[in-house]
Protein backbone atom coordinates (compact mmCIF):
# COMPACT_ATOMS: atom_id res chain seq x y z
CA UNK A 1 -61.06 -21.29 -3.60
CA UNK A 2 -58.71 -19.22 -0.82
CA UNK A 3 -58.82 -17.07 1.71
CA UNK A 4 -57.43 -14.03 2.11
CA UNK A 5 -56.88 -11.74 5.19
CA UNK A 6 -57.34 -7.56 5.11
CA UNK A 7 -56.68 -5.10 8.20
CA UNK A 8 -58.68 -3.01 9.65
CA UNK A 9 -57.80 -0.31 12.08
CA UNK A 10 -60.09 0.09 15.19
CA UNK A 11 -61.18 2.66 17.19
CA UNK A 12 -62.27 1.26 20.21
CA UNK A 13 -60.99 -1.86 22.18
CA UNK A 14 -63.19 -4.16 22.82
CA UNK A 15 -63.08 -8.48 22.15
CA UNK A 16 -61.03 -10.32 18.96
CA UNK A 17 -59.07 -6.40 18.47
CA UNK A 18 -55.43 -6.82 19.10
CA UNK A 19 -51.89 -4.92 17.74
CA UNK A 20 -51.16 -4.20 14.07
CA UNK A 21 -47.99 -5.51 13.45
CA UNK A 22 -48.36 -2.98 10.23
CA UNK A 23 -49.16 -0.08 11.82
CA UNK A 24 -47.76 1.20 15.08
CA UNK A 25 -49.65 -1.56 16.89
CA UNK A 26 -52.87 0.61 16.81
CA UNK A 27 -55.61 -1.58 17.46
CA UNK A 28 -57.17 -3.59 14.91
CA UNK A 29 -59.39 -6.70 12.94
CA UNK A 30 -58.95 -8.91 10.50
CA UNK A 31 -61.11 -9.90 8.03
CA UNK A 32 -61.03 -13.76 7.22
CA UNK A 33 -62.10 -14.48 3.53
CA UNK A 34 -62.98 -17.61 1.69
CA UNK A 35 -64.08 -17.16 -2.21
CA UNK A 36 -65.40 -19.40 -4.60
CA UNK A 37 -63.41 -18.74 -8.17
CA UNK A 38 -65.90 -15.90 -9.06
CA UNK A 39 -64.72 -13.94 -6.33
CA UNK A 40 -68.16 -14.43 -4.30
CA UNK A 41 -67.58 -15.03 -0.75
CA UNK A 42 -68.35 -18.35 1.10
CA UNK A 43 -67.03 -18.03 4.44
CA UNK A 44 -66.24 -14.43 6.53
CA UNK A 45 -64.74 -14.33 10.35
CA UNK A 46 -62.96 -11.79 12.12
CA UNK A 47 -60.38 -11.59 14.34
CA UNK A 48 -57.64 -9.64 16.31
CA UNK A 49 -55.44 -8.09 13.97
CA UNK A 50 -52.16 -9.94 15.93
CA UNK A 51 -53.57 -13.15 14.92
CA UNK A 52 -51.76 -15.71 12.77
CA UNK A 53 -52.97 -16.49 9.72
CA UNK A 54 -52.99 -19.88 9.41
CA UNK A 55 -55.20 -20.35 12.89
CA UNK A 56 -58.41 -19.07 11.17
CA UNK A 57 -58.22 -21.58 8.23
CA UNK A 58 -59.81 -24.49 10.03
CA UNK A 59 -62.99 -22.41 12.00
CA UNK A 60 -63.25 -20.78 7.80
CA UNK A 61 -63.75 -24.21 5.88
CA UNK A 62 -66.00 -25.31 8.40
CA UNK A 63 -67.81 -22.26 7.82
CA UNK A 64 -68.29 -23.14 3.90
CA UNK A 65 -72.01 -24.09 3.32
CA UNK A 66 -73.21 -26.64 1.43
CA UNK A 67 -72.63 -26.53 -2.44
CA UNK A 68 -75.59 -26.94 -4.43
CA UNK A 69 -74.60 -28.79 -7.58
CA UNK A 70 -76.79 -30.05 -10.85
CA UNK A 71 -75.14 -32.54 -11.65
CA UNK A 72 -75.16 -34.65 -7.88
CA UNK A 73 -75.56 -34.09 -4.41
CA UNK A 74 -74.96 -31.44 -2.31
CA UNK A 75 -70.86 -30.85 -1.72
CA UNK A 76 -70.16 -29.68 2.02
CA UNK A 77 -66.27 -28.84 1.19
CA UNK A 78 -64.48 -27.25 -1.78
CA UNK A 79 -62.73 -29.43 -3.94
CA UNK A 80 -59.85 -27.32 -4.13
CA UNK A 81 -58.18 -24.46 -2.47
CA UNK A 82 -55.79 -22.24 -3.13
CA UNK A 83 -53.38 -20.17 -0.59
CA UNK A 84 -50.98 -18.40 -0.02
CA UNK A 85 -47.49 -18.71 1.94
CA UNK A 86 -49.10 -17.77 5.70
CA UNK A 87 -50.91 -21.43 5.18
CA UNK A 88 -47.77 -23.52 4.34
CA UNK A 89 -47.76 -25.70 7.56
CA UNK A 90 -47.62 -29.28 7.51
CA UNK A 91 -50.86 -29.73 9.87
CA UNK A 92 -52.88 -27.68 7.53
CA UNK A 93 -52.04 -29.59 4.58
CA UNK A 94 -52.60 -32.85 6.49
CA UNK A 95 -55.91 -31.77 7.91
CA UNK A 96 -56.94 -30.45 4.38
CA UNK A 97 -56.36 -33.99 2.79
CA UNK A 98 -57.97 -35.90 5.93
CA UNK A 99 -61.27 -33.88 4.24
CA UNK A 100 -60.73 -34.08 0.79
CA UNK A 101 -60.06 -31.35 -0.15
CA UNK A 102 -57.05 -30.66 -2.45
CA UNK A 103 -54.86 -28.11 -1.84
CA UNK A 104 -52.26 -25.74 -3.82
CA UNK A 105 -50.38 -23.81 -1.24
CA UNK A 106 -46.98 -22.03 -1.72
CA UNK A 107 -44.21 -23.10 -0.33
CA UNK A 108 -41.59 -20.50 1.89
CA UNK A 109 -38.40 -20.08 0.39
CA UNK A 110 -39.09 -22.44 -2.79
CA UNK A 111 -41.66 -20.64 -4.90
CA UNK A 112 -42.76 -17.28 -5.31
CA UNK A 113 -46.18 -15.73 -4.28
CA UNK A 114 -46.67 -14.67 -7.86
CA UNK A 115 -47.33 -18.35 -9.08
CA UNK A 116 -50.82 -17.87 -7.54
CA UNK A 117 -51.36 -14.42 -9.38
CA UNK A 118 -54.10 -15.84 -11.25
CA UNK A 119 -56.05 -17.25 -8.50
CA UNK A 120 -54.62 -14.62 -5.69
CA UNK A 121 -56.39 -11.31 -8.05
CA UNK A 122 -59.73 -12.84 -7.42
CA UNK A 123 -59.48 -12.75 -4.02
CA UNK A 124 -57.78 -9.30 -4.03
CA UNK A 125 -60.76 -8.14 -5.78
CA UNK A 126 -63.21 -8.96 -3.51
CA UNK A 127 -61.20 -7.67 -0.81
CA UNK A 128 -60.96 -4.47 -2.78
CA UNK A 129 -64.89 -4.76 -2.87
CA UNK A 130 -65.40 -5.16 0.92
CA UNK A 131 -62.72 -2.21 1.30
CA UNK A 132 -65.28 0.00 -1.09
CA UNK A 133 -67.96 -0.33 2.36
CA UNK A 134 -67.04 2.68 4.10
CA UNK A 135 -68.21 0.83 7.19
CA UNK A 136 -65.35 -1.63 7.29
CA UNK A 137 -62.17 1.23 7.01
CA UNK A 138 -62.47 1.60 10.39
CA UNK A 139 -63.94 -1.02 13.29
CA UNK A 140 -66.65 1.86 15.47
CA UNK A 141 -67.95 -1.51 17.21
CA UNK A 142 -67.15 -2.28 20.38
CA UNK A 143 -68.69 -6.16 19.67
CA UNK A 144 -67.35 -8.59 17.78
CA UNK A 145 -70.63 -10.01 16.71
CA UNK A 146 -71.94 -6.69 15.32
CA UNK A 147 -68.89 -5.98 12.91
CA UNK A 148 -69.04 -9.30 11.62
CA UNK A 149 -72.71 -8.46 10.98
CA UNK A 150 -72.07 -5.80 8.33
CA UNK A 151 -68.92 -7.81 7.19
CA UNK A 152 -71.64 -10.00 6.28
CA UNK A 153 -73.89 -7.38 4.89
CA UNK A 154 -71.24 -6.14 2.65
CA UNK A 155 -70.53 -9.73 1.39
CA UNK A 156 -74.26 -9.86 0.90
CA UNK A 157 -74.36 -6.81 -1.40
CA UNK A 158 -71.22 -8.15 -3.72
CA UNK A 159 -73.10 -10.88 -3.90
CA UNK A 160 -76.43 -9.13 -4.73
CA UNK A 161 -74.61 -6.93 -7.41
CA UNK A 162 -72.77 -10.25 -8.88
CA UNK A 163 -76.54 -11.64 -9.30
CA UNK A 164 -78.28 -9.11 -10.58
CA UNK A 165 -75.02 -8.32 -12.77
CA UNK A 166 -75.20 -12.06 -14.79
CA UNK A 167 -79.23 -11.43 -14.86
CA UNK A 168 -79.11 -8.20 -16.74
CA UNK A 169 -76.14 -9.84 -19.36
């Protein structure tokens, strides 16, 4: 598992907007991502597009829901996640172990990003999915709560289409 962080240019100002740092400092959201290996999203949250990275980590694991498993009970954490360099910070990896939860995060200036590659495309796709919602290109809500609503309806439908996908094969 890993998150992953898109951009998303908005329209109006309103709560958790802020400045691009990518473009012009127009105002913008971010879209916080965690996937399970499939690509099928576990945990979504927004925020400013001026926001750091790494702060929307914790508030996005706590976010995972349980894990129904066959073979035992219930998991309430991953058992691994992946990320990439914006999460190499020694009280992320310390409150990742204090959990459980093992962790393969790149390190600035020793590896490169593309060790990851084939964990990082997964995520890449389903950001590539979320992008295909016309709704998200652009932010027309002035409230948080009701962009992260059809954040959450687009994750729904990738999920729907994943199902219905393995049902048909």
């Amino acid at each position: 598992m890993r998150d992953r962080f898109c951009q998303c240019p908005g329209l109006k100002r309103g709560p958790l907007t802020g400045p691009n740092p990518t473009d012009r400092g127009k105002s913008g959201s971010k879209i916080h991502l965690i996937t399970d290996r499939n690509g099928l999203p576990l945990s979504l949250g927004i925020s400013g597009a001026n926001m750091h990275d790494s702060l929307g980590l914790k508030p996005l694991v706590r976010g995972i829901p349980p894990i129904s498993s066959r073979r035992g009970p219930r998991r309430r954490r991953p058992a691994k996640l992946h990320a990439d360099k914006g999460y190499d910070y020694d009280h992320l990896r310390k409150w990742l172990r204090e959990r459980g939860i093992r962790h393969r995060i790149a390190r600035k200036g020793i590896e490169p990003s593309t060790r990851l590659g084939r964990h990082r495309w997964v995520v890449e796709r389903t950001v590539s999915w979320l992008a295909g919602c016309r709704r998200l290109h652009r932010r027309y809500e002035r409230k948080p709560e009701h962009f992260l609503a059809f954040v959450g309806l687009a994750a729904l439908l990738i999920g729907y289409r994943r199902l219905t996908k393995r049902v048909r094969a």
